[in-house]
PDB file of N, CA and C in Angstrom:
ATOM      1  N   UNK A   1      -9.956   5.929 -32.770  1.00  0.00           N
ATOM      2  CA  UNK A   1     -11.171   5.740 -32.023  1.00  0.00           C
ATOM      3  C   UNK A   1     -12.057   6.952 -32.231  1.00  0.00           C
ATOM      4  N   UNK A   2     -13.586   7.021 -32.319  1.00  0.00           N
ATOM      5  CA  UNK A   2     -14.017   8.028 -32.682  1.00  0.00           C
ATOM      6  C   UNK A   2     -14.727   8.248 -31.084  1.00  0.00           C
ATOM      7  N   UNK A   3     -15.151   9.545 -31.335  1.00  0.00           N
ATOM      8  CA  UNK A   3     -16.047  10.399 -30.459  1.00  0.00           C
ATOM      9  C   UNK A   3     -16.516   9.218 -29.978  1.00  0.00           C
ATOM     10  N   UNK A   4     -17.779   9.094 -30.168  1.00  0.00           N
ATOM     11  CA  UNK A   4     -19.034   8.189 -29.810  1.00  0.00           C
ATOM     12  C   UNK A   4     -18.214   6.783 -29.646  1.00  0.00           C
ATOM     13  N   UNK A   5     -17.379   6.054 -29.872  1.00  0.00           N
ATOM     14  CA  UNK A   5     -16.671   5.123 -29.426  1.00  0.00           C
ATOM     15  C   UNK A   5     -15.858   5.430 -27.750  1.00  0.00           C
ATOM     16  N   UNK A   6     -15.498   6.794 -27.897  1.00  0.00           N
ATOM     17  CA  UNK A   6     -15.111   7.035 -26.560  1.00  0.00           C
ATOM     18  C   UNK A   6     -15.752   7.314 -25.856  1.00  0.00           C
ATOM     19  N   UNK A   7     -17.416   7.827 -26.106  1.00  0.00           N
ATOM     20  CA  UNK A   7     -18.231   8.435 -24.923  1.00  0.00           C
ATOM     21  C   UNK A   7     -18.450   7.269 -24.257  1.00  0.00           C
ATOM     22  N   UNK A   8     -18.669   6.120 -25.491  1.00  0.00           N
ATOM     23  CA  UNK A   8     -19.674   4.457 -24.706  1.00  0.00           C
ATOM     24  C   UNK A   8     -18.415   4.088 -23.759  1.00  0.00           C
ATOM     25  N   UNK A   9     -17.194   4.337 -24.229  1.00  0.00           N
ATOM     26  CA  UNK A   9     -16.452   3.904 -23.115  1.00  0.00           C
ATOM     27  C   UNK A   9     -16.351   4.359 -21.717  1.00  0.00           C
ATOM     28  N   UNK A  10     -16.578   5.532 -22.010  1.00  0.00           N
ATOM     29  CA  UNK A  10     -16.521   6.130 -20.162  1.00  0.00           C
ATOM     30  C   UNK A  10     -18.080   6.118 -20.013  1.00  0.00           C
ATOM     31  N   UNK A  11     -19.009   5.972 -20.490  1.00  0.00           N
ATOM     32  CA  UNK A  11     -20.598   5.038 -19.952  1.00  0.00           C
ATOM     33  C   UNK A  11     -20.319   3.665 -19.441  1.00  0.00           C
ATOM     34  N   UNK A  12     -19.383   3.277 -20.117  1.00  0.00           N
ATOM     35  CA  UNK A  12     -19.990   1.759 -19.991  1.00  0.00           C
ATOM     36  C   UNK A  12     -18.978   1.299 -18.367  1.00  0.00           C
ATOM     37  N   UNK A  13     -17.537   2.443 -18.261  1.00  0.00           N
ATOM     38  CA  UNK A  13     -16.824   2.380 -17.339  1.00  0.00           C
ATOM     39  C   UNK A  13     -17.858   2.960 -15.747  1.00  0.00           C
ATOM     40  N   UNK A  14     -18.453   4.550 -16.662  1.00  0.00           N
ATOM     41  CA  UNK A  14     -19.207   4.779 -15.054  1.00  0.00           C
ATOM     42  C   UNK A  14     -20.065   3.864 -14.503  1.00  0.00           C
ATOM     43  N   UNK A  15     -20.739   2.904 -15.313  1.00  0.00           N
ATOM     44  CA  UNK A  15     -21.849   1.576 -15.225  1.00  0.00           C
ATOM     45  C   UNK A  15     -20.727   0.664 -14.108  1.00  0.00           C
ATOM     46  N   UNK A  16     -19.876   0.442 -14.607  1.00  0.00           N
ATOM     47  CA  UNK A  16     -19.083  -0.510 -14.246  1.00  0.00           C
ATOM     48  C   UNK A  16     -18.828   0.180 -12.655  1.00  0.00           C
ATOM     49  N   UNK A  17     -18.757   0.797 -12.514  1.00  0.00           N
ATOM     50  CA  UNK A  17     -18.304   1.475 -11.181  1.00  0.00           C
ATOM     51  C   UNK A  17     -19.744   1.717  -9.949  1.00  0.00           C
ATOM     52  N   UNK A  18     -20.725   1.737 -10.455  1.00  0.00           N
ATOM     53  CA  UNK A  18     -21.983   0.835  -9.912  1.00  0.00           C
ATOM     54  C   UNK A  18     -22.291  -0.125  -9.458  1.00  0.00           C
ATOM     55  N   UNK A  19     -21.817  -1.302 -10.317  1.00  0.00           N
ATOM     56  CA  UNK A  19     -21.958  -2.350  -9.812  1.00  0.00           C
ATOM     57  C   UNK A  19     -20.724  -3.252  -9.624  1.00  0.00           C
ATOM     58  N   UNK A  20     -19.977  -3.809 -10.786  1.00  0.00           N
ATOM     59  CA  UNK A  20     -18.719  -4.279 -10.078  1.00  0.00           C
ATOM     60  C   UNK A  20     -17.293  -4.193 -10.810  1.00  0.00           C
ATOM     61  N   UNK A  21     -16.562  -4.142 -10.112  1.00  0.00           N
ATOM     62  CA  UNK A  21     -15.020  -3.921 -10.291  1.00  0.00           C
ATOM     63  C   UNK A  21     -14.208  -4.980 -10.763  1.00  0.00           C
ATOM     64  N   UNK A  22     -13.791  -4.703 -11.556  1.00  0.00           N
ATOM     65  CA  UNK A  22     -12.510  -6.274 -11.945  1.00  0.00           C
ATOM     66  C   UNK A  22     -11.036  -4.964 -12.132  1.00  0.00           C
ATOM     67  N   UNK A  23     -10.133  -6.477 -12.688  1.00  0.00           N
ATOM     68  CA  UNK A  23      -8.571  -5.796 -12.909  1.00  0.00           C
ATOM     69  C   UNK A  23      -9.110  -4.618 -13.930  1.00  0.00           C
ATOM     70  N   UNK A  24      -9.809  -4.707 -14.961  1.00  0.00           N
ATOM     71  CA  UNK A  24      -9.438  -3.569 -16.173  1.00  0.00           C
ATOM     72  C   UNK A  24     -10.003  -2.860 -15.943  1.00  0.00           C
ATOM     73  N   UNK A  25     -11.531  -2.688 -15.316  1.00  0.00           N
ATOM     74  CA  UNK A  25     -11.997  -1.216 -14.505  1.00  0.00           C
ATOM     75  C   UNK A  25     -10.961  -0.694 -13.555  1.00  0.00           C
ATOM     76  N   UNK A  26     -10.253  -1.060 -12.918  1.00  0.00           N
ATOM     77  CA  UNK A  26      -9.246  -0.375 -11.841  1.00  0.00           C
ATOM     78  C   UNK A  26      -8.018   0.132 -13.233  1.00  0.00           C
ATOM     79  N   UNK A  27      -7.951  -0.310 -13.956  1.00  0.00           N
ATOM     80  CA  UNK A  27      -6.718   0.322 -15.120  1.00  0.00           C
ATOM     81  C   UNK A  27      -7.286   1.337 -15.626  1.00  0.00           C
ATOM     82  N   UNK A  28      -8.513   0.984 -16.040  1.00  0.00           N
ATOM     83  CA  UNK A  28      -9.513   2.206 -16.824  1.00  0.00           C
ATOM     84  C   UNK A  28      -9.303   3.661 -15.991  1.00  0.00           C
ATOM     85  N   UNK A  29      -9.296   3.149 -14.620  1.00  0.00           N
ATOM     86  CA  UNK A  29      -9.408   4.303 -13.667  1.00  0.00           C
ATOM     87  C   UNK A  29      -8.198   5.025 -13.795  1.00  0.00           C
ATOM     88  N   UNK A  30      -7.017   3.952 -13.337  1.00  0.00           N
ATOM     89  CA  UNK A  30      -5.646   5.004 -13.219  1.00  0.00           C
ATOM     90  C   UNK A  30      -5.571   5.411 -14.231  1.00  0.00           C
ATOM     91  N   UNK A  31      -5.755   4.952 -15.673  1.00  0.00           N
ATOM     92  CA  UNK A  31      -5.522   5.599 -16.995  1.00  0.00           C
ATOM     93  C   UNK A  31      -6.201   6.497 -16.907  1.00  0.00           C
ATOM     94  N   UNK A  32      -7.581   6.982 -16.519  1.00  0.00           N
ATOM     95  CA  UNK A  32      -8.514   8.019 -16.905  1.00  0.00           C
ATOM     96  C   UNK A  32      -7.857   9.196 -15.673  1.00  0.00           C
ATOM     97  N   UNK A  33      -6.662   8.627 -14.653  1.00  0.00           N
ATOM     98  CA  UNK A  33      -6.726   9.711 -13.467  1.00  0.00           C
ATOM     99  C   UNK A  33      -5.339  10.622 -13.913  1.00  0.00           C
ATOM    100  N   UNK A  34      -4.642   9.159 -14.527  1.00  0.00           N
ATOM    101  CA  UNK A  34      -2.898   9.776 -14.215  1.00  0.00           C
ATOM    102  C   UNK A  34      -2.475   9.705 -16.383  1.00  0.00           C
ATOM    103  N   UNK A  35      -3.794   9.613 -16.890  1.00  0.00           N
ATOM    104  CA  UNK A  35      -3.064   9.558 -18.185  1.00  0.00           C
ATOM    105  C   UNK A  35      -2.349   8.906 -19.318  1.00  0.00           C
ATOM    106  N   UNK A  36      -1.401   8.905 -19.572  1.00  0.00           N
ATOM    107  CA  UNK A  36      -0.492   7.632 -20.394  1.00  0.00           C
ATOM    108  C   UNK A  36      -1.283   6.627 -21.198  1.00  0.00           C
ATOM    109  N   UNK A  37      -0.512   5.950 -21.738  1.00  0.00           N
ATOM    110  CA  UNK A  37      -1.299   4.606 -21.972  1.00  0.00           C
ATOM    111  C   UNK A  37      -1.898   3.619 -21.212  1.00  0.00           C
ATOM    112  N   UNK A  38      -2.867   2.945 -21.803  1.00  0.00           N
ATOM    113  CA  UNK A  38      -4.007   2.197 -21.101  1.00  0.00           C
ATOM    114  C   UNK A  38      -2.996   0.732 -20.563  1.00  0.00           C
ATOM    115  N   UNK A  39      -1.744   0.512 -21.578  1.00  0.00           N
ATOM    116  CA  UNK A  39      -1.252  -0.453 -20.832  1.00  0.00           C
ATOM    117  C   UNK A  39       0.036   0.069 -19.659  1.00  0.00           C
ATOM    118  N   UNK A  40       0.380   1.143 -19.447  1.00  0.00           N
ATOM    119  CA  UNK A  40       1.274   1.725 -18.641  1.00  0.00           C
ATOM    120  C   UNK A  40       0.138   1.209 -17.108  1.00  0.00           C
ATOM    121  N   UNK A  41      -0.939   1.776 -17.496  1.00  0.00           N
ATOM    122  CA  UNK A  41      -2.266   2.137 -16.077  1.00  0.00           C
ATOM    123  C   UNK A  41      -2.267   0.451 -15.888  1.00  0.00           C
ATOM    124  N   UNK A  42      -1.892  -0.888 -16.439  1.00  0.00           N
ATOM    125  CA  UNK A  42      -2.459  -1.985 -16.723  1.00  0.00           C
ATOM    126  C   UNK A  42      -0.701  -2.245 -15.724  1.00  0.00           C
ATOM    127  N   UNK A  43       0.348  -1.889 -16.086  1.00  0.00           N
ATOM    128  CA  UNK A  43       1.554  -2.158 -15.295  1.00  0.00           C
ATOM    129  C   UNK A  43       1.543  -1.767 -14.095  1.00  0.00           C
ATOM    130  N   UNK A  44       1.356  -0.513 -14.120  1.00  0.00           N
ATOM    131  CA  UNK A  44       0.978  -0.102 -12.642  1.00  0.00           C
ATOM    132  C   UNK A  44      -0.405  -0.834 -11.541  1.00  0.00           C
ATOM    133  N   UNK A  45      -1.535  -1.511 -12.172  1.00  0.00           N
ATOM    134  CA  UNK A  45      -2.344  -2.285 -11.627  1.00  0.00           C
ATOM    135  C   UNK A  45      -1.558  -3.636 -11.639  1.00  0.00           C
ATOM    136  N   UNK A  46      -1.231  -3.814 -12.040  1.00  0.00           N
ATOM    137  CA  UNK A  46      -0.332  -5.444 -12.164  1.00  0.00           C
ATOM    138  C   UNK A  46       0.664  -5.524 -10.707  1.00  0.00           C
ATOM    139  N   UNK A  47       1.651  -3.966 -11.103  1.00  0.00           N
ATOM    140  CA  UNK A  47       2.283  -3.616  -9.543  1.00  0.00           C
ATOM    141  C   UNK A  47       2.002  -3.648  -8.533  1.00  0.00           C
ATOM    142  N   UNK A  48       0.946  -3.501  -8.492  1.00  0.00           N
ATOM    143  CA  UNK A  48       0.001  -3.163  -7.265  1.00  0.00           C
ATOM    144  C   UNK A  48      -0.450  -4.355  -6.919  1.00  0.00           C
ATOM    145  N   UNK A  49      -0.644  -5.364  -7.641  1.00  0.00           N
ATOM    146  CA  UNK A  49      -1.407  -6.555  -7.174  1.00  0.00           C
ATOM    147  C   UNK A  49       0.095  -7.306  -6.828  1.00  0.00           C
ATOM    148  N   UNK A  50       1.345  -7.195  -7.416  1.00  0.00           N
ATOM    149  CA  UNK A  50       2.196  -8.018  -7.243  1.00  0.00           C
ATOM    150  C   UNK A  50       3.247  -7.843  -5.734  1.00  0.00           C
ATOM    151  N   UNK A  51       3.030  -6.400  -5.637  1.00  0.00           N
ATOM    152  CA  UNK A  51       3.390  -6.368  -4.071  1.00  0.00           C
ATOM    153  C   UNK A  51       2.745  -6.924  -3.048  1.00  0.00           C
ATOM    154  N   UNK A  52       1.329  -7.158  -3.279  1.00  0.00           N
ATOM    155  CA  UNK A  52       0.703  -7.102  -2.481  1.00  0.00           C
ATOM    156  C   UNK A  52       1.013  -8.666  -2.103  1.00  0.00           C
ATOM    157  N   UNK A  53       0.733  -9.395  -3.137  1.00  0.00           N
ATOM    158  CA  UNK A  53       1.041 -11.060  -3.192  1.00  0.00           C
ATOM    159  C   UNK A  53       2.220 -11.055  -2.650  1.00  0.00           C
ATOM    160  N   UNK A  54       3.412 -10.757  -3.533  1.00  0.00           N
ATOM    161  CA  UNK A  54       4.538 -10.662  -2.948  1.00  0.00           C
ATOM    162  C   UNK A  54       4.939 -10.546  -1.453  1.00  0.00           C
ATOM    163  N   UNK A  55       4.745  -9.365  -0.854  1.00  0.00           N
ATOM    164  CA  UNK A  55       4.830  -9.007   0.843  1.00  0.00           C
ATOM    165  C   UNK A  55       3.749 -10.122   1.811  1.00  0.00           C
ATOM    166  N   UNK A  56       2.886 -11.016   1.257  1.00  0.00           N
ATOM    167  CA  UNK A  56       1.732 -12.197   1.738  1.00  0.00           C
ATOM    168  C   UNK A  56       2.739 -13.163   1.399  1.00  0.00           C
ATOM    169  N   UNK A  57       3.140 -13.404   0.220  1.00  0.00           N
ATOM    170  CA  UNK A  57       3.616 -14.449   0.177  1.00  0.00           C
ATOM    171  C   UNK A  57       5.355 -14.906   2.017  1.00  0.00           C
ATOM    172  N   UNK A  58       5.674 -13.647   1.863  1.00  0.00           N
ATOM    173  CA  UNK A  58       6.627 -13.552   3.341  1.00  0.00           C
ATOM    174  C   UNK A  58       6.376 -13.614   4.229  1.00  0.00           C
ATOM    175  N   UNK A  59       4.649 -13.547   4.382  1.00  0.00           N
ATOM    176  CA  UNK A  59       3.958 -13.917   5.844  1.00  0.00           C
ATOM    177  C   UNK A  59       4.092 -12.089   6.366  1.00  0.00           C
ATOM    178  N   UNK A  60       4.097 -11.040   5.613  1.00  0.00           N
ATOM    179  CA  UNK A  60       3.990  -9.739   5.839  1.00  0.00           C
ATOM    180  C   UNK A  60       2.189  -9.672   5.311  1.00  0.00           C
ATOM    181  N   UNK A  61       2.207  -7.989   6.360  1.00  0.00           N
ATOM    182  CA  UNK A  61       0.542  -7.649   5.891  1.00  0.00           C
ATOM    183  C   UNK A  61       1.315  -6.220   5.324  1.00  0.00           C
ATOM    184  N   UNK A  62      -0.154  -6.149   4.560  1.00  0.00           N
ATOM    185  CA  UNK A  62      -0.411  -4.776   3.789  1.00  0.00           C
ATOM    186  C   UNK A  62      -1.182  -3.785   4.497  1.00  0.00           C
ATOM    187  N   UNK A  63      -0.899  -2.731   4.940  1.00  0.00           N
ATOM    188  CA  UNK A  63      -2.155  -2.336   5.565  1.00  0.00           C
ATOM    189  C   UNK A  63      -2.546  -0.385   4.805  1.00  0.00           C
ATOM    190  N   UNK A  64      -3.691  -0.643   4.294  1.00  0.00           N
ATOM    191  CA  UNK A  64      -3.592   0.853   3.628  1.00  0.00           C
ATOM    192  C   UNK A  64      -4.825   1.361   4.303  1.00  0.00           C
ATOM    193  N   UNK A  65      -4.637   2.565   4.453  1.00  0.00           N
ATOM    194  CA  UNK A  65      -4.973   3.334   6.068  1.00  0.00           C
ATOM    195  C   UNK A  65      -6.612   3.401   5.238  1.00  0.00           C
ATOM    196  N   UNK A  66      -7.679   3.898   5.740  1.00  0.00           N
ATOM    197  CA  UNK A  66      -8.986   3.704   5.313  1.00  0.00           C
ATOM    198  C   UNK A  66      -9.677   2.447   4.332  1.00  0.00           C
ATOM    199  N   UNK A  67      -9.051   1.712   4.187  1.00  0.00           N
ATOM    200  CA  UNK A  67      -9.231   0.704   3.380  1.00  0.00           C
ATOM    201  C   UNK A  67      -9.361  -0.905   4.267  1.00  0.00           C
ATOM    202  N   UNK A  68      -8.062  -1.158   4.509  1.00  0.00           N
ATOM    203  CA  UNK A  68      -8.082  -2.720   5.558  1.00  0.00           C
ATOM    204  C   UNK A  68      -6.775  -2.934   5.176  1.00  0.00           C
ATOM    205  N   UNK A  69      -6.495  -4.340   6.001  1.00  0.00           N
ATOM    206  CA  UNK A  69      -4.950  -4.745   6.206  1.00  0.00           C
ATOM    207  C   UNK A  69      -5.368  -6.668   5.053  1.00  0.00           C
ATOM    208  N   UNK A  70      -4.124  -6.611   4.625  1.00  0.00           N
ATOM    209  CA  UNK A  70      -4.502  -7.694   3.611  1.00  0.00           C
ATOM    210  C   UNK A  70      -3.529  -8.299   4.428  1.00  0.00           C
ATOM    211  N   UNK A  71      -3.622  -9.961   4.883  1.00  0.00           N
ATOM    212  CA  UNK A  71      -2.380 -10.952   5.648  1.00  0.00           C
ATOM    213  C   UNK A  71      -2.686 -11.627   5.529  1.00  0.00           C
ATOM    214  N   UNK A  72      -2.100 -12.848   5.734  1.00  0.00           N
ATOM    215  CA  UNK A  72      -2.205 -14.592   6.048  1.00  0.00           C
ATOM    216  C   UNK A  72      -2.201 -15.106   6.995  1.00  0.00           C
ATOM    217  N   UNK A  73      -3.552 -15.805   6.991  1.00  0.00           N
ATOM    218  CA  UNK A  73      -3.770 -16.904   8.486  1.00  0.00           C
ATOM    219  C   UNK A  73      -3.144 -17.687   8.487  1.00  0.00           C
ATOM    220  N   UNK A  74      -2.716 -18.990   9.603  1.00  0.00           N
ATOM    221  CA  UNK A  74      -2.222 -20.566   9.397  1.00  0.00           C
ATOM    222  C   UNK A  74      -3.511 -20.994  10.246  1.00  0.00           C
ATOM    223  N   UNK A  75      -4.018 -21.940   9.190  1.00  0.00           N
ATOM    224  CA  UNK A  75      -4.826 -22.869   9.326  1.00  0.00           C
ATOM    225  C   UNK A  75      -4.348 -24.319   9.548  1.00  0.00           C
ATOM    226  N   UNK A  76      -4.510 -24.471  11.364  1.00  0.00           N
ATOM    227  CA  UNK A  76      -3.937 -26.010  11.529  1.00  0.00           C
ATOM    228  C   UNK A  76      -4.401 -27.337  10.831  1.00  0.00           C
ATOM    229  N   UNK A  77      -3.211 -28.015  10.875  1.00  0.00           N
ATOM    230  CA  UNK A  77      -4.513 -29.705  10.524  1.00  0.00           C
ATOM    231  C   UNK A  77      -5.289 -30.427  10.460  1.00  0.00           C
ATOM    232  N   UNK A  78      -6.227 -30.601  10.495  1.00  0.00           N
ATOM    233  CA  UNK A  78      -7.596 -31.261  11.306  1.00  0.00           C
ATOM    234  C   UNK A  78      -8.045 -32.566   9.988  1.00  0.00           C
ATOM    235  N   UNK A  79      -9.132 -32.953  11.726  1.00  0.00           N
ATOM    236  CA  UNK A  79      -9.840 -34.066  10.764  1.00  0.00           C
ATOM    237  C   UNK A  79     -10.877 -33.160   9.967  1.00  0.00           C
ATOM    238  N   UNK A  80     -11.218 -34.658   9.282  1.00  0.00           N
ATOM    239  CA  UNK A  80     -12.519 -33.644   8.307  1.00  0.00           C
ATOM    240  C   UNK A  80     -13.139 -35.007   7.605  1.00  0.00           C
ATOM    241  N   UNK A  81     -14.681 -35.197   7.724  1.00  0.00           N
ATOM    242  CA  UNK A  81     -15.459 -35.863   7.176  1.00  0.00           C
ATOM    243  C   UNK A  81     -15.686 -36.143   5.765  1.00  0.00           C
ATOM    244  N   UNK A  82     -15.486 -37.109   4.646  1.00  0.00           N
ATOM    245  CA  UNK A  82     -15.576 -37.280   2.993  1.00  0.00           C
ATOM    246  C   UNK A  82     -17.431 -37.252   3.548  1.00  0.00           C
ATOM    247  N   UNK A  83     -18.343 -36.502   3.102  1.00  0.00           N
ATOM    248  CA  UNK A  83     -19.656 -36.362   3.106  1.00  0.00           C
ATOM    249  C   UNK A  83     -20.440 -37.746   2.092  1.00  0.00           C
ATOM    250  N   UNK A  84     -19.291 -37.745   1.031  1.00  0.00           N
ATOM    251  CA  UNK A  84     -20.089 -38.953   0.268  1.00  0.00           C
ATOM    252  C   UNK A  84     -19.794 -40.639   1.076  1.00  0.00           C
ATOM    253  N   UNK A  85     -18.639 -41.011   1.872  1.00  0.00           N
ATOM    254  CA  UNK A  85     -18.286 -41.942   2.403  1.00  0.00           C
ATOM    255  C   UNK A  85     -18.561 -42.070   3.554  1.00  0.00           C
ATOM    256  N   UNK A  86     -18.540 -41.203   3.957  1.00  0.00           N
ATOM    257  CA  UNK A  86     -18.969 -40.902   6.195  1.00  0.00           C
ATOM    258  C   UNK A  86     -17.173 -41.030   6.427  1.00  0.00           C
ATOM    259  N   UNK A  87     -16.144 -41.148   5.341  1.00  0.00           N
ATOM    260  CA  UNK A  87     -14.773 -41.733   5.811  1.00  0.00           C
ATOM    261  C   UNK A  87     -14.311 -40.291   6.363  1.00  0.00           C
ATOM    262  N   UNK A  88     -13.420 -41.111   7.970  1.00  0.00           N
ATOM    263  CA  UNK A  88     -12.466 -39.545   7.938  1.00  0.00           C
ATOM    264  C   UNK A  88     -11.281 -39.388   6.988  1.00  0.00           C
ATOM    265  N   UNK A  89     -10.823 -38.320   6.942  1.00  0.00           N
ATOM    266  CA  UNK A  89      -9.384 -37.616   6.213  1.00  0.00           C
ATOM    267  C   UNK A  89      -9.305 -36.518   6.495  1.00  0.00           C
ATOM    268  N   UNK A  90      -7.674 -36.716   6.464  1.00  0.00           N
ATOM    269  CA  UNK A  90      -6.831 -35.622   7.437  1.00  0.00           C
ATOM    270  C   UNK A  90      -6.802 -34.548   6.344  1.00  0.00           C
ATOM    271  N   UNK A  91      -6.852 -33.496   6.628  1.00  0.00           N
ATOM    272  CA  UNK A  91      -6.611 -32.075   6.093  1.00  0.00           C
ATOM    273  C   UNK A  91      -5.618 -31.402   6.545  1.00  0.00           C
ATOM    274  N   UNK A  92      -4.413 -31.144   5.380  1.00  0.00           N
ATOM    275  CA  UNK A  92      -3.181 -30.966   5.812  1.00  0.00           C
ATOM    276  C   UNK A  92      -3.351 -29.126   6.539  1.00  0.00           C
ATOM    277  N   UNK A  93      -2.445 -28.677   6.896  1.00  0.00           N
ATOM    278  CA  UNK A  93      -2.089 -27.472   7.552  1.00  0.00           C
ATOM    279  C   UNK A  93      -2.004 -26.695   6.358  1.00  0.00           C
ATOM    280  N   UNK A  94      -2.223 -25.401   6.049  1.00  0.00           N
ATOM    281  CA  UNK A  94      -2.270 -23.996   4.939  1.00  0.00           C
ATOM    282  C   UNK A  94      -2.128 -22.967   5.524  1.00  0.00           C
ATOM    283  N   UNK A  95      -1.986 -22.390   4.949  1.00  0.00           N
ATOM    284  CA  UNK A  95      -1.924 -20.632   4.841  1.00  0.00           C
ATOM    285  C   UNK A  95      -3.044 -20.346   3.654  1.00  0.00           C
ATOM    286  N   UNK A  96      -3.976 -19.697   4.145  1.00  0.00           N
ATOM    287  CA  UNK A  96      -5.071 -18.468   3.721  1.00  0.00           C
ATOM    288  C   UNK A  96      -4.706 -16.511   4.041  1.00  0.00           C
ATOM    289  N   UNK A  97      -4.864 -16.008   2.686  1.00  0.00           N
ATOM    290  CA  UNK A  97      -5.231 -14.811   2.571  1.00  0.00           C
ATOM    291  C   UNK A  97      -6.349 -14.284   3.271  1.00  0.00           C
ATOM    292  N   UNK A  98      -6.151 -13.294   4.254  1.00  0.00           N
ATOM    293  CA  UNK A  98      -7.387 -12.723   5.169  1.00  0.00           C
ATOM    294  C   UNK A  98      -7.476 -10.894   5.052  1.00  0.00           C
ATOM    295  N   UNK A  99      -8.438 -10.828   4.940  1.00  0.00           N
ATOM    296  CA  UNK A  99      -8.777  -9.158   4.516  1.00  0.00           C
ATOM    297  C   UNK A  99      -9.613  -8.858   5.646  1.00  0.00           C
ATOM    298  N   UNK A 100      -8.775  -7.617   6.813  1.00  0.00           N
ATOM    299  CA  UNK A 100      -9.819  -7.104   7.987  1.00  0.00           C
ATOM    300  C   UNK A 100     -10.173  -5.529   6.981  1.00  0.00           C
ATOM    301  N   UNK A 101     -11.639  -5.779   7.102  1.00  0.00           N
ATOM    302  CA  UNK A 101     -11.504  -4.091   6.501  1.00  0.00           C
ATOM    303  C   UNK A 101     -11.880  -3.176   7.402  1.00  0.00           C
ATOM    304  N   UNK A 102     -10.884  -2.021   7.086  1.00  0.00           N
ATOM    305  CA  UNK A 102     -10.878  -1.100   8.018  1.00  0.00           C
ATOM    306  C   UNK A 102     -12.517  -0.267   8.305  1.00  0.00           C
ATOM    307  N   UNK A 103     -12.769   0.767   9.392  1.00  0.00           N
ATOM    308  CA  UNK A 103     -13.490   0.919   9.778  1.00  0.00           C
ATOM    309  C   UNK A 103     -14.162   2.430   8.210  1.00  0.00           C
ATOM    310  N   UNK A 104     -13.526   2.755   8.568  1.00  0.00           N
ATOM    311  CA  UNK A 104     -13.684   3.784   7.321  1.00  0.00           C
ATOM    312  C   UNK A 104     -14.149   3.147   5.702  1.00  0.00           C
ATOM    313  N   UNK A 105     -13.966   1.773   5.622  1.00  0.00           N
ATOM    314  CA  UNK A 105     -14.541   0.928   4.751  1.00  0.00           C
ATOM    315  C   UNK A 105     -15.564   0.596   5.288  1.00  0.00           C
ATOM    316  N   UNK A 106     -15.901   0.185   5.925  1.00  0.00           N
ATOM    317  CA  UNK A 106     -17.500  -0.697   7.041  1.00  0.00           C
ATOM    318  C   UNK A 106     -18.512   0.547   6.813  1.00  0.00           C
ATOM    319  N   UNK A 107     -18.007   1.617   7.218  1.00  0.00           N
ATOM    320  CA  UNK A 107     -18.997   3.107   7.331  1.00  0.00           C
ATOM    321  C   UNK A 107     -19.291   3.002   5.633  1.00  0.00           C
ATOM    322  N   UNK A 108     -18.468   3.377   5.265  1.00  0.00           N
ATOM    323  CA  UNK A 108     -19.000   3.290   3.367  1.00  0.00           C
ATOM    324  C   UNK A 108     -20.044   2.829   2.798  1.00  0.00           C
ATOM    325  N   UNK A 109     -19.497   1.240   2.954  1.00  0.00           N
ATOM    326  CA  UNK A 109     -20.566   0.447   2.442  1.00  0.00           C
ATOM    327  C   UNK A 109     -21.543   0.178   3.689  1.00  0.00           C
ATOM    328  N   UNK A 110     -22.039   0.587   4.471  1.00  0.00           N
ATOM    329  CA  UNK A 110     -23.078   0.101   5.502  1.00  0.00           C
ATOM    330  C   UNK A 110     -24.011   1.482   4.769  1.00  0.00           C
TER     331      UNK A 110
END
């Protein structure tokens, strides 16, 4: 990789950190913080997303202190209107992923 191939990369990463975040900007990051290879930083983001699912999937929350608590609602059964028919239908019972964000997040972005 040359020079100027690596500068556009950490431009095009600080850009990215402006406006929005996906999985490989968060790898970009741990790679650019802790080093190693770009796919080591890509295992360790993978980890991170798989506990998180993982401990939700048990009906456990995540809660990381300045940030918010990641958990699952139960959403009961209900009726519910087909908009194109006027027909009712039942809507079975779920579990939804719910994100409270903490207060130290709210201050940030406000």
């Amino acid at each position: 990789m040359s020079t100027a191939t690596a500068g556009q990369g950490r431009k095009n990463y600080k850009n990215n950190l402006l406006k929005d975040m996906n999985k490989q900007a968060l790898a970009e990051l741990v790679h650019g913080k802790l080093g190693g290879t770009k796919v080591q930083a890509e295992e360790i983001v993978d980890g991170i997303f798989d506990a998180i699912v993982s401990t939700m999937k048990k009906g456990g929350e995540v809660s990381i202190a300045g940030f918010g608590i990641f958990s699952v609602k139960g959403r009961a059964a209900r009726m519910a209107r087909n908009p194109k028919t006027g027909e009712q239908v039942k809507v079975a019972a779920k579990k939804v992923p719910k994100f409270r964000a903490a207060k130290a997040l709210k201050d940030a972005v406000s």
